[in-house]
PDB file of N, CA and C in Angstrom:
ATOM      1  N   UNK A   1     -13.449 -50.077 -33.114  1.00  0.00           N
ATOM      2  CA  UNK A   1     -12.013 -50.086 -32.963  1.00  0.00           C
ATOM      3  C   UNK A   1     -11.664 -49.271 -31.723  1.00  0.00           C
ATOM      4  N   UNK A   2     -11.067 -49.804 -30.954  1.00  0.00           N
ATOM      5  CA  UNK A   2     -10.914 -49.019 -29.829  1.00  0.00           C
ATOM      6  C   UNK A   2      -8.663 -48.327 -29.621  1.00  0.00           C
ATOM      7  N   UNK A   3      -8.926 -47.554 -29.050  1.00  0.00           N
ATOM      8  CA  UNK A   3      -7.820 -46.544 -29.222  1.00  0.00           C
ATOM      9  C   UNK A   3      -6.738 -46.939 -27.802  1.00  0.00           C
ATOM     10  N   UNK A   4      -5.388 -47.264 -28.688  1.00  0.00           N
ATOM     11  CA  UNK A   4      -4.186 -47.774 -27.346  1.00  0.00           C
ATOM     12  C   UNK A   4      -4.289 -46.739 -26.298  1.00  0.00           C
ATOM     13  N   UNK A   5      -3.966 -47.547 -25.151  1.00  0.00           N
ATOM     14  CA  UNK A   5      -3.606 -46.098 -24.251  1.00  0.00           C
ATOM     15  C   UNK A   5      -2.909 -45.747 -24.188  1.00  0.00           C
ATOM     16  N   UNK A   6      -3.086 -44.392 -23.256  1.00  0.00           N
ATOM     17  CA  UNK A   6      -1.746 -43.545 -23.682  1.00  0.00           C
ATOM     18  C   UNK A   6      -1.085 -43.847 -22.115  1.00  0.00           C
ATOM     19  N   UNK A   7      -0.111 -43.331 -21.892  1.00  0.00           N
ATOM     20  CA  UNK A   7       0.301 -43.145 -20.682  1.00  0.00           C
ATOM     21  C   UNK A   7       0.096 -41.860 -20.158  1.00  0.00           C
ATOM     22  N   UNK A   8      -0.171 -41.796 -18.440  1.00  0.00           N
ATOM     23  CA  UNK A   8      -0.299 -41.415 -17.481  1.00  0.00           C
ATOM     24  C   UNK A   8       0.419 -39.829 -17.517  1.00  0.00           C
ATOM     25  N   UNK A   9      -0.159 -38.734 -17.184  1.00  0.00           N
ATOM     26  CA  UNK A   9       0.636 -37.801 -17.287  1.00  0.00           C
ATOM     27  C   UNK A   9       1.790 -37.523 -16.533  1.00  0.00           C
ATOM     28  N   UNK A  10       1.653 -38.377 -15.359  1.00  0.00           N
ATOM     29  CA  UNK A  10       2.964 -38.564 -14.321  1.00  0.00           C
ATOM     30  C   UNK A  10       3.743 -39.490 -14.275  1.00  0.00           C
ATOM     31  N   UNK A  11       3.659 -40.101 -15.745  1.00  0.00           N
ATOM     32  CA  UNK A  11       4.971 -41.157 -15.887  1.00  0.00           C
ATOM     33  C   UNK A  11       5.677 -40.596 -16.812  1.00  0.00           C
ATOM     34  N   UNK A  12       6.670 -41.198 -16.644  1.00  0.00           N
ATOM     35  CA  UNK A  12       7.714 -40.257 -17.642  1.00  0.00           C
ATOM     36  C   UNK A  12       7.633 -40.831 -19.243  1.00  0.00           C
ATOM     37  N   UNK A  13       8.219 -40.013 -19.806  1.00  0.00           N
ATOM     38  CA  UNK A  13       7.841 -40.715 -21.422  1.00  0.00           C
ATOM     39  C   UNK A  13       9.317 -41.725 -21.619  1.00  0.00           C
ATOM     40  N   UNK A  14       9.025 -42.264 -22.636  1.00  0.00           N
ATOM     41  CA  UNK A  14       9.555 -43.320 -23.259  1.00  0.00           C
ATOM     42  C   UNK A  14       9.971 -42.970 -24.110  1.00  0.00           C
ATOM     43  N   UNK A  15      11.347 -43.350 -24.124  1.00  0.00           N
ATOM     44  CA  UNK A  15      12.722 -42.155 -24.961  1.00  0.00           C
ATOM     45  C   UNK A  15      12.795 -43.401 -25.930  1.00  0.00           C
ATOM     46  N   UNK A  16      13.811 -43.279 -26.511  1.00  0.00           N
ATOM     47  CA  UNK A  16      13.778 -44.644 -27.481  1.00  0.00           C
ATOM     48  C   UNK A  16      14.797 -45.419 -27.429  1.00  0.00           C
ATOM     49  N   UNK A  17      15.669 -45.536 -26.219  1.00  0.00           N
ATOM     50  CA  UNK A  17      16.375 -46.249 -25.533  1.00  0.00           C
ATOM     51  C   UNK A  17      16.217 -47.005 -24.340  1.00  0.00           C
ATOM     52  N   UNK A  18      16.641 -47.524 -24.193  1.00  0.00           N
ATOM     53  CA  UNK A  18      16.634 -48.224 -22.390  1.00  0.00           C
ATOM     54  C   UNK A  18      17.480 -47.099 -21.670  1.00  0.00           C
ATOM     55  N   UNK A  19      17.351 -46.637 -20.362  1.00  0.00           N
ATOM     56  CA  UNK A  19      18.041 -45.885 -19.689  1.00  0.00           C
ATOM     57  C   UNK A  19      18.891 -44.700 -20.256  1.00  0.00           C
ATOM     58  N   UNK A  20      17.684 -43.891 -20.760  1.00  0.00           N
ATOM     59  CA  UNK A  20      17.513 -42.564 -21.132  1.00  0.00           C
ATOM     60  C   UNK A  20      18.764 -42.195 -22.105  1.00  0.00           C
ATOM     61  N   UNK A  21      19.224 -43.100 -23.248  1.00  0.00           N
ATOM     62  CA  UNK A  21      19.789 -43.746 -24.262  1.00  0.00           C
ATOM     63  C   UNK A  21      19.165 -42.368 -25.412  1.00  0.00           C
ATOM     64  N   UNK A  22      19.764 -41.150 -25.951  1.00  0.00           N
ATOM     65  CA  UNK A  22      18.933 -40.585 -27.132  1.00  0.00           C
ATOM     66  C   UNK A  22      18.497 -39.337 -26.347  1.00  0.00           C
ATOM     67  N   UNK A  23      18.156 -39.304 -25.112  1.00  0.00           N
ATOM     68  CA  UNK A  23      17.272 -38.498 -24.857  1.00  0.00           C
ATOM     69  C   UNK A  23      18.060 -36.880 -24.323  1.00  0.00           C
ATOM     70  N   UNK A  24      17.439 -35.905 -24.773  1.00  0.00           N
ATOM     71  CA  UNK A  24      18.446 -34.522 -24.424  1.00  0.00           C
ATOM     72  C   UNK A  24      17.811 -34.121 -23.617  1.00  0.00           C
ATOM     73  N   UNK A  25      18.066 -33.200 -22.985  1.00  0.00           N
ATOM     74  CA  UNK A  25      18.437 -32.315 -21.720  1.00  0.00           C
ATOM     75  C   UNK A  25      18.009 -30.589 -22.144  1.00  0.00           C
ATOM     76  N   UNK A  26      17.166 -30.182 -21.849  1.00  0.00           N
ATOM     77  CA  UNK A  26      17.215 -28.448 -22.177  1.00  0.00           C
ATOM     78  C   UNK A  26      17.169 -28.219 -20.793  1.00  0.00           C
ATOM     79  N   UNK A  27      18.703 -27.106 -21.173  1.00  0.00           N
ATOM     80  CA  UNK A  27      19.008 -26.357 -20.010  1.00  0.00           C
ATOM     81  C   UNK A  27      18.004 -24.964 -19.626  1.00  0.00           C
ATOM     82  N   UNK A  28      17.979 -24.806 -18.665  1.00  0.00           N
ATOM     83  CA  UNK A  28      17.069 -23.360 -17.920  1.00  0.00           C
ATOM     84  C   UNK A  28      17.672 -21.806 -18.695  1.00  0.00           C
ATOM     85  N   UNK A  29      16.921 -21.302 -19.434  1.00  0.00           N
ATOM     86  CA  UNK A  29      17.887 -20.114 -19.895  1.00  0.00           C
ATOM     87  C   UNK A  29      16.794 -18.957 -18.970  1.00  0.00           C
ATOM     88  N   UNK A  30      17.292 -18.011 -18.488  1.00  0.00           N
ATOM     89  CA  UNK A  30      17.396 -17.124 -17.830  1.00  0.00           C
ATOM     90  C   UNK A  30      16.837 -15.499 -18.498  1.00  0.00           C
ATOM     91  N   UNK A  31      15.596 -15.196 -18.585  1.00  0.00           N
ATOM     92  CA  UNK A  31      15.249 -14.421 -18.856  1.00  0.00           C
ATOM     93  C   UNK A  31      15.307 -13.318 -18.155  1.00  0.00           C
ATOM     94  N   UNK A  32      15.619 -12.075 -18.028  1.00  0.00           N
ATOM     95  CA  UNK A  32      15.846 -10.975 -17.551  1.00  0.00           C
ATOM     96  C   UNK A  32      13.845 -10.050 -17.792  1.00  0.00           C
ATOM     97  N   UNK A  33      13.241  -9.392 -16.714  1.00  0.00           N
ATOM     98  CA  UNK A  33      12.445  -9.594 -17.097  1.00  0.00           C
ATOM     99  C   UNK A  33      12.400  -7.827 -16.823  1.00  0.00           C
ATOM    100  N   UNK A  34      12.031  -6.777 -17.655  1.00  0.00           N
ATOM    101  CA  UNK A  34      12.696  -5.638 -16.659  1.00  0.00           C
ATOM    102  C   UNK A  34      10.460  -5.089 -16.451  1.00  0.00           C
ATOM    103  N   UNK A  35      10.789  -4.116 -15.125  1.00  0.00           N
ATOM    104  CA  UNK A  35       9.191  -3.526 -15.180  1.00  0.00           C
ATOM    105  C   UNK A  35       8.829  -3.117 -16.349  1.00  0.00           C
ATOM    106  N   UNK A  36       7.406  -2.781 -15.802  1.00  0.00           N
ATOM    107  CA  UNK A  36       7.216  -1.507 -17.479  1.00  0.00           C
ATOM    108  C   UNK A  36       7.344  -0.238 -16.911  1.00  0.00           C
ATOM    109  N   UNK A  37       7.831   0.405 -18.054  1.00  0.00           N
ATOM    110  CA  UNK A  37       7.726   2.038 -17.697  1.00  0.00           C
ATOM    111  C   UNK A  37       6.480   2.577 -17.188  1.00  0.00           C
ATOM    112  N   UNK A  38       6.630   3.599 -16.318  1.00  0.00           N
ATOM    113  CA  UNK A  38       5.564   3.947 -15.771  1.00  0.00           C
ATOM    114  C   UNK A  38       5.422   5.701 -16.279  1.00  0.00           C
ATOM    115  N   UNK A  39       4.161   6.098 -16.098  1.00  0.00           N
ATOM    116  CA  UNK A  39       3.587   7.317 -16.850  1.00  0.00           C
ATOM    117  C   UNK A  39       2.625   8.142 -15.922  1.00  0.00           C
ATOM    118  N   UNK A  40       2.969   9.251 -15.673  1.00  0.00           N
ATOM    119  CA  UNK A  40       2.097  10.278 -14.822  1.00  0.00           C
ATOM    120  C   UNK A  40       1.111  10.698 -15.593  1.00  0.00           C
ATOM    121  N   UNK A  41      -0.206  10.781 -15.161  1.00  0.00           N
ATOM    122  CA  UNK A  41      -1.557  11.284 -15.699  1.00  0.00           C
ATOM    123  C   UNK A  41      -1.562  12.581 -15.217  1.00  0.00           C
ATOM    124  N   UNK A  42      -1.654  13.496 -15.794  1.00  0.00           N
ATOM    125  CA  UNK A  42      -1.195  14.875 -15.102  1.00  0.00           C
ATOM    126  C   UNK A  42      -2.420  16.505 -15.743  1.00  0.00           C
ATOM    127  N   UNK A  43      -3.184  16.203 -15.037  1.00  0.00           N
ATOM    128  CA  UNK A  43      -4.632  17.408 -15.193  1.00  0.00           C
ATOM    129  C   UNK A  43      -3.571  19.258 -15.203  1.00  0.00           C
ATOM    130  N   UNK A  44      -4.267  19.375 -16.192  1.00  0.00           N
ATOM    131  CA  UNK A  44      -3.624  20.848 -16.409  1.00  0.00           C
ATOM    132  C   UNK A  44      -4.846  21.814 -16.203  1.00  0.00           C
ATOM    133  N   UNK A  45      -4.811  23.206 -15.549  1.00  0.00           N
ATOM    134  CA  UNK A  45      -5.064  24.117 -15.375  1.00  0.00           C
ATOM    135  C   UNK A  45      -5.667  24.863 -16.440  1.00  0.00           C
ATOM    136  N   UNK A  46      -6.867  25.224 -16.546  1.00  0.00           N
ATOM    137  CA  UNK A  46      -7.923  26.076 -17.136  1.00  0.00           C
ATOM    138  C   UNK A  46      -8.799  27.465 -16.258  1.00  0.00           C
ATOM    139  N   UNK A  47      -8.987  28.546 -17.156  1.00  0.00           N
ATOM    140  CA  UNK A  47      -9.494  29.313 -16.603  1.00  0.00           C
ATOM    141  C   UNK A  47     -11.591  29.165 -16.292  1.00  0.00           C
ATOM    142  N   UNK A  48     -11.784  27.620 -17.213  1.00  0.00           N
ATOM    143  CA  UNK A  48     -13.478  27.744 -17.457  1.00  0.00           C
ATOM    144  C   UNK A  48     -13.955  26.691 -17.083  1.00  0.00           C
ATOM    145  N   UNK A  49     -13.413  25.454 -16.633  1.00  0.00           N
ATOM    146  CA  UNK A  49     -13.631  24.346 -16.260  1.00  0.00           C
ATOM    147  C   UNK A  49     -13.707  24.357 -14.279  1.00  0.00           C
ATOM    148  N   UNK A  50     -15.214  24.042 -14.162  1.00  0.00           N
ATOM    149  CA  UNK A  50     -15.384  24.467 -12.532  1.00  0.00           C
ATOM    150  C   UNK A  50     -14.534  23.696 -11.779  1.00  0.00           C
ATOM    151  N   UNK A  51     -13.969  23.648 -10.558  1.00  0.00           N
ATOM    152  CA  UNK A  51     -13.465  23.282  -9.791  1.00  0.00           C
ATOM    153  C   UNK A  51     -13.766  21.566  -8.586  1.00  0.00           C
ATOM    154  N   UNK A  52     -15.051  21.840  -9.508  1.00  0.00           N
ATOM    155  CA  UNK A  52     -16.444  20.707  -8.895  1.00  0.00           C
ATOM    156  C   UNK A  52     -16.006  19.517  -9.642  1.00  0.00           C
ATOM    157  N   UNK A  53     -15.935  19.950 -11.281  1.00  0.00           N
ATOM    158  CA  UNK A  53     -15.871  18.776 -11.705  1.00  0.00           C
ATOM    159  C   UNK A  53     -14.979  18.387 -12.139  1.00  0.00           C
ATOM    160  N   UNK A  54     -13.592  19.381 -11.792  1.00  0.00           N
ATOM    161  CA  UNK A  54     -12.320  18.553 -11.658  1.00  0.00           C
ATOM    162  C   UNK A  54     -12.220  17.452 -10.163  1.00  0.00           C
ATOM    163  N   UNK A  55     -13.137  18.014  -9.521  1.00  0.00           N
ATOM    164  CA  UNK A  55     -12.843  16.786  -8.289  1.00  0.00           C
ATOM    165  C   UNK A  55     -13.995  15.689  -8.602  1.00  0.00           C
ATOM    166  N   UNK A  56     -14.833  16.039  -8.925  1.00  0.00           N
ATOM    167  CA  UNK A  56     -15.127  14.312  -9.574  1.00  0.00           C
ATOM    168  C   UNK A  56     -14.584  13.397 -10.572  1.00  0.00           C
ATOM    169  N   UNK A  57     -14.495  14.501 -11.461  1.00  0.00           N
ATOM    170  CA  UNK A  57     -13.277  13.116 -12.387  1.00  0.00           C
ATOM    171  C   UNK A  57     -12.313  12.386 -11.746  1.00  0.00           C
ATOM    172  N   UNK A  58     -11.210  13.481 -10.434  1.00  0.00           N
ATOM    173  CA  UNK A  58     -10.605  12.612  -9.501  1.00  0.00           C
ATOM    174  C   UNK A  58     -10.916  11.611  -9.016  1.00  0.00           C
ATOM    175  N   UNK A  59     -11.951  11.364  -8.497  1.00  0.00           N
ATOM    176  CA  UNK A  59     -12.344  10.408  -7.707  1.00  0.00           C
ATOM    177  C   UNK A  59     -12.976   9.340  -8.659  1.00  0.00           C
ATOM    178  N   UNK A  60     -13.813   9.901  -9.830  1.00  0.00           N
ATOM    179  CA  UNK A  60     -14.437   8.265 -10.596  1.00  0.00           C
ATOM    180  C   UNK A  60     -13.462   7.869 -11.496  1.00  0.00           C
ATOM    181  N   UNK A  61     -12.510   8.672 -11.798  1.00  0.00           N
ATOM    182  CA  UNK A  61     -11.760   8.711 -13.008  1.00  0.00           C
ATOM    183  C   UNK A  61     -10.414   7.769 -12.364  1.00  0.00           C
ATOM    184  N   UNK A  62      -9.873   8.371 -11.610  1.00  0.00           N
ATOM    185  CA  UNK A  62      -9.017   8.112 -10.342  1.00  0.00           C
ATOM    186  C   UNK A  62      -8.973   7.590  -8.825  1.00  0.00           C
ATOM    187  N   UNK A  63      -9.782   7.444  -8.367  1.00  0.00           N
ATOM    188  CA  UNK A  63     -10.049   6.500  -7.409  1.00  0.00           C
ATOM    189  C   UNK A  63      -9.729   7.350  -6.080  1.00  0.00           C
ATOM    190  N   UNK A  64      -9.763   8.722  -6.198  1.00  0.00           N
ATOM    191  CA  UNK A  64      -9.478   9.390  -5.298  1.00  0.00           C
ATOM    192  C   UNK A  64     -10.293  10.028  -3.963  1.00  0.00           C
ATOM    193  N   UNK A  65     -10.354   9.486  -2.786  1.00  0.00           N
ATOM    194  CA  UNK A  65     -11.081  10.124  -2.038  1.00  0.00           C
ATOM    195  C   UNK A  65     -11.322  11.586  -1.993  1.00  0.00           C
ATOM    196  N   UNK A  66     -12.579  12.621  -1.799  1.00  0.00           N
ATOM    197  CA  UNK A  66     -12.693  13.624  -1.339  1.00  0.00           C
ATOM    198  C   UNK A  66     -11.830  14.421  -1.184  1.00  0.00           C
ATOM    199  N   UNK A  67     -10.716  14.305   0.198  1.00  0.00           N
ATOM    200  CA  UNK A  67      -9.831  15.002   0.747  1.00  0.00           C
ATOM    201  C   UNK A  67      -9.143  15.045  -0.881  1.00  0.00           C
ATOM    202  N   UNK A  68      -8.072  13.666  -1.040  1.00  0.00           N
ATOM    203  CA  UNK A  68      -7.447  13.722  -2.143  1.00  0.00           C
ATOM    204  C   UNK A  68      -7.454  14.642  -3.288  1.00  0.00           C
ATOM    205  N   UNK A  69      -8.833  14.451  -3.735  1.00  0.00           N
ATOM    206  CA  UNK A  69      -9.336  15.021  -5.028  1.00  0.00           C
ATOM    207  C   UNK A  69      -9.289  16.720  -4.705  1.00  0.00           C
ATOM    208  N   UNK A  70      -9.525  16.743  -3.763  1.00  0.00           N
ATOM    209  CA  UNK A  70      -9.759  18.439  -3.398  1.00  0.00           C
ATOM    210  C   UNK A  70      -8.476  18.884  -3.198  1.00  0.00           C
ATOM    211  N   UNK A  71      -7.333  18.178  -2.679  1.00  0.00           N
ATOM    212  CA  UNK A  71      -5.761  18.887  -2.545  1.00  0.00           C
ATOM    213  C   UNK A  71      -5.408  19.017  -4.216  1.00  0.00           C
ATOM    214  N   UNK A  72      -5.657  17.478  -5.006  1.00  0.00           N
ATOM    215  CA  UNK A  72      -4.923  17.941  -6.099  1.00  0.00           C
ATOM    216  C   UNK A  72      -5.498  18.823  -7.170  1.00  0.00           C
ATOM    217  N   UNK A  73      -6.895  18.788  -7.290  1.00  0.00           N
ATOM    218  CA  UNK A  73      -7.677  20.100  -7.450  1.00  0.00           C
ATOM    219  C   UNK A  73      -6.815  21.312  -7.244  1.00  0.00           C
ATOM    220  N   UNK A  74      -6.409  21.947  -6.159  1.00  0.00           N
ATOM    221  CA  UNK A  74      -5.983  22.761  -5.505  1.00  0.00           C
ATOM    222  C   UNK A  74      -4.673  23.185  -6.154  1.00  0.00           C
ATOM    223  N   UNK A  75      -3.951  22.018  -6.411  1.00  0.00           N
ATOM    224  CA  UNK A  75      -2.302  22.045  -6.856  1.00  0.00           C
ATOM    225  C   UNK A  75      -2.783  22.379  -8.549  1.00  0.00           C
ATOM    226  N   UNK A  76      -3.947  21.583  -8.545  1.00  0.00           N
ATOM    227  CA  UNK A  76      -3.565  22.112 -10.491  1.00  0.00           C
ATOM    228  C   UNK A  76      -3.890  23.521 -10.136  1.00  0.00           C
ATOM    229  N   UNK A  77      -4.899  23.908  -9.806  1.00  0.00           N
ATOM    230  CA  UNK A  77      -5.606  25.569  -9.559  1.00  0.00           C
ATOM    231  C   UNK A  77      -4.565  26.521  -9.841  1.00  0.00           C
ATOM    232  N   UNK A  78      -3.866  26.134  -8.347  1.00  0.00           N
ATOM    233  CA  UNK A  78      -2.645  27.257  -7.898  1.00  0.00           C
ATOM    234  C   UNK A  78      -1.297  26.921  -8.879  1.00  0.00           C
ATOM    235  N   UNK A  79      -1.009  25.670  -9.170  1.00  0.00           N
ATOM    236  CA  UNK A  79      -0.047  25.706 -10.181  1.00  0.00           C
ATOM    237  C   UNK A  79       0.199  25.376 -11.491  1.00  0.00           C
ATOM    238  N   UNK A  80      -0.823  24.679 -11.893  1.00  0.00           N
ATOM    239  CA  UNK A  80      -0.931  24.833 -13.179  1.00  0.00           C
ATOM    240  C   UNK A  80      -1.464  23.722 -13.493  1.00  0.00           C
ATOM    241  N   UNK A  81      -1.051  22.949 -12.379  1.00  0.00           N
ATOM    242  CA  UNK A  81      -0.803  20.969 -13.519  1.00  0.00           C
ATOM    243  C   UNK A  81      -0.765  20.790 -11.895  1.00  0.00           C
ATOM    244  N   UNK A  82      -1.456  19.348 -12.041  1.00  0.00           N
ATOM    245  CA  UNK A  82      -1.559  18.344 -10.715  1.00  0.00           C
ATOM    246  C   UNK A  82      -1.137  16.635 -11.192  1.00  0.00           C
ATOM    247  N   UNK A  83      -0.811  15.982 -10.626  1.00  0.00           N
ATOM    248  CA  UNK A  83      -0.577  14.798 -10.698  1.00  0.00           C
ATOM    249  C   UNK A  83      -1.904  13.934 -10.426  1.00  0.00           C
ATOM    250  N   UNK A  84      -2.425  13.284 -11.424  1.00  0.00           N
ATOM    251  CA  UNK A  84      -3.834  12.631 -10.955  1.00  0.00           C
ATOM    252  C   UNK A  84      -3.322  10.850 -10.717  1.00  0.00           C
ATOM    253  N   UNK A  85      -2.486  10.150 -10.712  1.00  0.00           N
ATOM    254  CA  UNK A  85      -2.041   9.032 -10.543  1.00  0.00           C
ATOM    255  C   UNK A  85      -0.560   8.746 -11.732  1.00  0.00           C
ATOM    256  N   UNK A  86      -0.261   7.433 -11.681  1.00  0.00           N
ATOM    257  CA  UNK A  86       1.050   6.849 -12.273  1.00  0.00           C
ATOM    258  C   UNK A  86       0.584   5.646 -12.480  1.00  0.00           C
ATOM    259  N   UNK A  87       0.715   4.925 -13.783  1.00  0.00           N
ATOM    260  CA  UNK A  87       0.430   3.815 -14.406  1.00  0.00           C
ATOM    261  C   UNK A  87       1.362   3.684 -15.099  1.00  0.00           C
ATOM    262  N   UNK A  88       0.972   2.225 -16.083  1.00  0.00           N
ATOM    263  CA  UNK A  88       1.548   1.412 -16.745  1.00  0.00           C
ATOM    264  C   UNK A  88       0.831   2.372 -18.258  1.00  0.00           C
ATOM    265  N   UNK A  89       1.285   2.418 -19.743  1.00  0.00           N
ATOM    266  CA  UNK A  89       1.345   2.790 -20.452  1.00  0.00           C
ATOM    267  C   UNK A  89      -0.123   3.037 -21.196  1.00  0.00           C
ATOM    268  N   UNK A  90      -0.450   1.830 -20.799  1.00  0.00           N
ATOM    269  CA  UNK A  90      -1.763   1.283 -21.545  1.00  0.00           C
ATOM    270  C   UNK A  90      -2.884   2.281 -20.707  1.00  0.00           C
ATOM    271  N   UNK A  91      -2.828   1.944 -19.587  1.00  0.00           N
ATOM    272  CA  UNK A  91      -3.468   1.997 -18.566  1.00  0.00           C
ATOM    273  C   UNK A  91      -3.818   3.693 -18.293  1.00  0.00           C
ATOM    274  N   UNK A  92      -2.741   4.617 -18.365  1.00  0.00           N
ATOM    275  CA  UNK A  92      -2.545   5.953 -18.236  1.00  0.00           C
ATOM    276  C   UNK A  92      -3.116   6.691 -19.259  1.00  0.00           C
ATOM    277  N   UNK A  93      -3.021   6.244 -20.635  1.00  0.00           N
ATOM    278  CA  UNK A  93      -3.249   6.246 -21.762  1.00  0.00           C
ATOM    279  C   UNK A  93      -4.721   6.222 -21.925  1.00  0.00           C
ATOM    280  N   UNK A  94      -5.085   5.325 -21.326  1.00  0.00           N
ATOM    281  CA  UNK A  94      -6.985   5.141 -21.559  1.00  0.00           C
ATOM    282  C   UNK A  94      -7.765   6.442 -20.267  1.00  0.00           C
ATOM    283  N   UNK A  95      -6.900   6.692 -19.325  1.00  0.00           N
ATOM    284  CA  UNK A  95      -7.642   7.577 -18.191  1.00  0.00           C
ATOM    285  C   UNK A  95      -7.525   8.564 -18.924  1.00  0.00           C
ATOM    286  N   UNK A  96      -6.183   9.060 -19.698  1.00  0.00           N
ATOM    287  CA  UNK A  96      -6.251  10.628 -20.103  1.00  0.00           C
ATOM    288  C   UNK A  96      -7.699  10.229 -21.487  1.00  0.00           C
ATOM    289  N   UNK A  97      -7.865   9.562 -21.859  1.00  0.00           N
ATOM    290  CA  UNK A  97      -9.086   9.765 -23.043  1.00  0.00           C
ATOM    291  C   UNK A  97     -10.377   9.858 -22.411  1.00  0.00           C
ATOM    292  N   UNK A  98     -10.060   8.785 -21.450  1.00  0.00           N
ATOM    293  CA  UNK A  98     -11.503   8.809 -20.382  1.00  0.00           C
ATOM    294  C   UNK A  98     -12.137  10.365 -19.743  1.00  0.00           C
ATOM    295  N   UNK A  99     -10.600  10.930 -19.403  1.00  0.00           N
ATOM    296  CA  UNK A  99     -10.842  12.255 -19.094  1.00  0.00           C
ATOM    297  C   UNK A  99     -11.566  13.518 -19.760  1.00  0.00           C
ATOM    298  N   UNK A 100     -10.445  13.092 -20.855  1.00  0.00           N
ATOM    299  CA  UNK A 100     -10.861  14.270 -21.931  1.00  0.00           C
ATOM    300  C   UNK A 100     -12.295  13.673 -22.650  1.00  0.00           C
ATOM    301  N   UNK A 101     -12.855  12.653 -22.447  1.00  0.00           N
ATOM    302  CA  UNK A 101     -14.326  12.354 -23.352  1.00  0.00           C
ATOM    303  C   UNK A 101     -15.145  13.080 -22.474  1.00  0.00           C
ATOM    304  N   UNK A 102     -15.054  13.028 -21.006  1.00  0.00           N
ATOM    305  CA  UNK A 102     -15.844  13.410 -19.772  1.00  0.00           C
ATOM    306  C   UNK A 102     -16.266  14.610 -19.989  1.00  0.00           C
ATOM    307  N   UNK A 103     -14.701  15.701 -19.860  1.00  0.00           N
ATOM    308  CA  UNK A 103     -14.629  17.050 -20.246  1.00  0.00           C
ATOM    309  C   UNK A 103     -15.863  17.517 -21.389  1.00  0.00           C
ATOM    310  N   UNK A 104     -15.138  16.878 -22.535  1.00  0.00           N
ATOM    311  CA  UNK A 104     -15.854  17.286 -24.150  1.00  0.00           C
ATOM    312  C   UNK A 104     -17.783  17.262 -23.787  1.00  0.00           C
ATOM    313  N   UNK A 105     -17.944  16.008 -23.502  1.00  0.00           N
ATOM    314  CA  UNK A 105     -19.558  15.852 -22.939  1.00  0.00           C
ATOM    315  C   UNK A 105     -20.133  16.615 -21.885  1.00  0.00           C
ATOM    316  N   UNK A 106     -18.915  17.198 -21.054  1.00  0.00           N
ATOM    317  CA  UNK A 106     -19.607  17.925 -20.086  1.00  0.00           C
ATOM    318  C   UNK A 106     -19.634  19.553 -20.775  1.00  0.00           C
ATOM    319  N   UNK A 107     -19.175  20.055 -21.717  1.00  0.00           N
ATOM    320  CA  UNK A 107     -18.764  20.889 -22.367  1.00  0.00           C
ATOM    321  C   UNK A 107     -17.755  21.905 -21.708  1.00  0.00           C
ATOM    322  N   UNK A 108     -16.266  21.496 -20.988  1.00  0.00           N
ATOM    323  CA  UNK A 108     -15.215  22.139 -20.612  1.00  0.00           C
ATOM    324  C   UNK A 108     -14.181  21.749 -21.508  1.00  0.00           C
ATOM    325  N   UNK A 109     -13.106  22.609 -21.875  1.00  0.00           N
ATOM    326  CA  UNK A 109     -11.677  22.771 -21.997  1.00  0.00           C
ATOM    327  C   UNK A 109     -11.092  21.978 -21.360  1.00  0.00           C
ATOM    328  N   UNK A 110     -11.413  21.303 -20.173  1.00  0.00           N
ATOM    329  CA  UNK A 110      -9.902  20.635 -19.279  1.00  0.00           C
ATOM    330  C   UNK A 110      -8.945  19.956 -20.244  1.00  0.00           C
ATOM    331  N   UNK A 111      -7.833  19.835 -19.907  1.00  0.00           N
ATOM    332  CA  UNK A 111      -6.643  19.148 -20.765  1.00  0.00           C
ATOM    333  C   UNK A 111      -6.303  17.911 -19.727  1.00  0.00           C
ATOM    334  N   UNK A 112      -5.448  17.325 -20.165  1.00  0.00           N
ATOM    335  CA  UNK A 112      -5.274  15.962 -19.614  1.00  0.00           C
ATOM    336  C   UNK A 112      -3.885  15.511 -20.316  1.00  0.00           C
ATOM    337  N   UNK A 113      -3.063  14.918 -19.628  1.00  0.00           N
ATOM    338  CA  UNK A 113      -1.708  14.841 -20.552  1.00  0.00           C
ATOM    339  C   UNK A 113      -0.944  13.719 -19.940  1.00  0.00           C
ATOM    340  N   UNK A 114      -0.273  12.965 -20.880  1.00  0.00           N
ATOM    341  CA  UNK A 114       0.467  11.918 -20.277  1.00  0.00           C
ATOM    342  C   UNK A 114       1.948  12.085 -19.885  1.00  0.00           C
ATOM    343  N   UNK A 115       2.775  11.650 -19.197  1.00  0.00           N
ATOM    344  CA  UNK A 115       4.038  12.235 -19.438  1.00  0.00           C
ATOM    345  C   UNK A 115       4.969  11.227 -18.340  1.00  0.00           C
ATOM    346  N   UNK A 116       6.171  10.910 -19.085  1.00  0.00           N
ATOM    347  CA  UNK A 116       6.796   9.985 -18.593  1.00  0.00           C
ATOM    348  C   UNK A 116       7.343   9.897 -17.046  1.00  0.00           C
ATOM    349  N   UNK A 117       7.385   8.907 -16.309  1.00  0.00           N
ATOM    350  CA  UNK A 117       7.303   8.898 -14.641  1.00  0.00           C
ATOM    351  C   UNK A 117       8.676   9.139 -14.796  1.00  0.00           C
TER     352      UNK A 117
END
């Protein structure tokens, strides 16, 4: 038994009138689409956690060149808290765990904190 054909994906379908007799119309509705919130990854200041391996987490953790990693190094040092990047929710969310697993295995204190952009 062999199977009717169908029509062509670039012909139009077949309404159940002659000259589009039945057939409706959906209008374009207009979705508003807003960004996502964005979230600062933000390394906090310790007195026992070396200075070495806050700048590598920068850079594998964060994508931060050398220079980079060593200024914001510097800013958490001297002030408390540094800005390590700005993401999307999800995204910010998984670096601060990434961070703090790094820390725990390397056996430091560093903190790691999320906080709204």
């Amino acid at each position: 038994m062999t199977e009717p054909l169908k029509p062509h994906a670039s012909e139009p379908p077949i309404g159940p009138g002659e000259g589009g007799e039945g057939l409706a119309i959906a209008e374009k509705e207009t979705v508003s689409l807003e960004p996502p919130k964005l979230y600062r990854v933000v390394m906090l200041n310790d007195d026992f956690t070396p200075m070495e391996f806050v700048i590598i987490v920068l850079q594998e953790y964060f994508s931060h060149d050398i220079e980079t990693a060593t200024q914001i190094m510097l800013k958490i040092h001297h002030e408390g808290r540094g800005v390590c990047g700005v993401y999307t929710k999800d995204v910010a969310a998984t670096k601060v765990e990434l961070v703090l697993a790094a820390a725990r295995r390397a056996g430091h204190p560093l903190q790691c904190i999320l906080e709204t952009a």
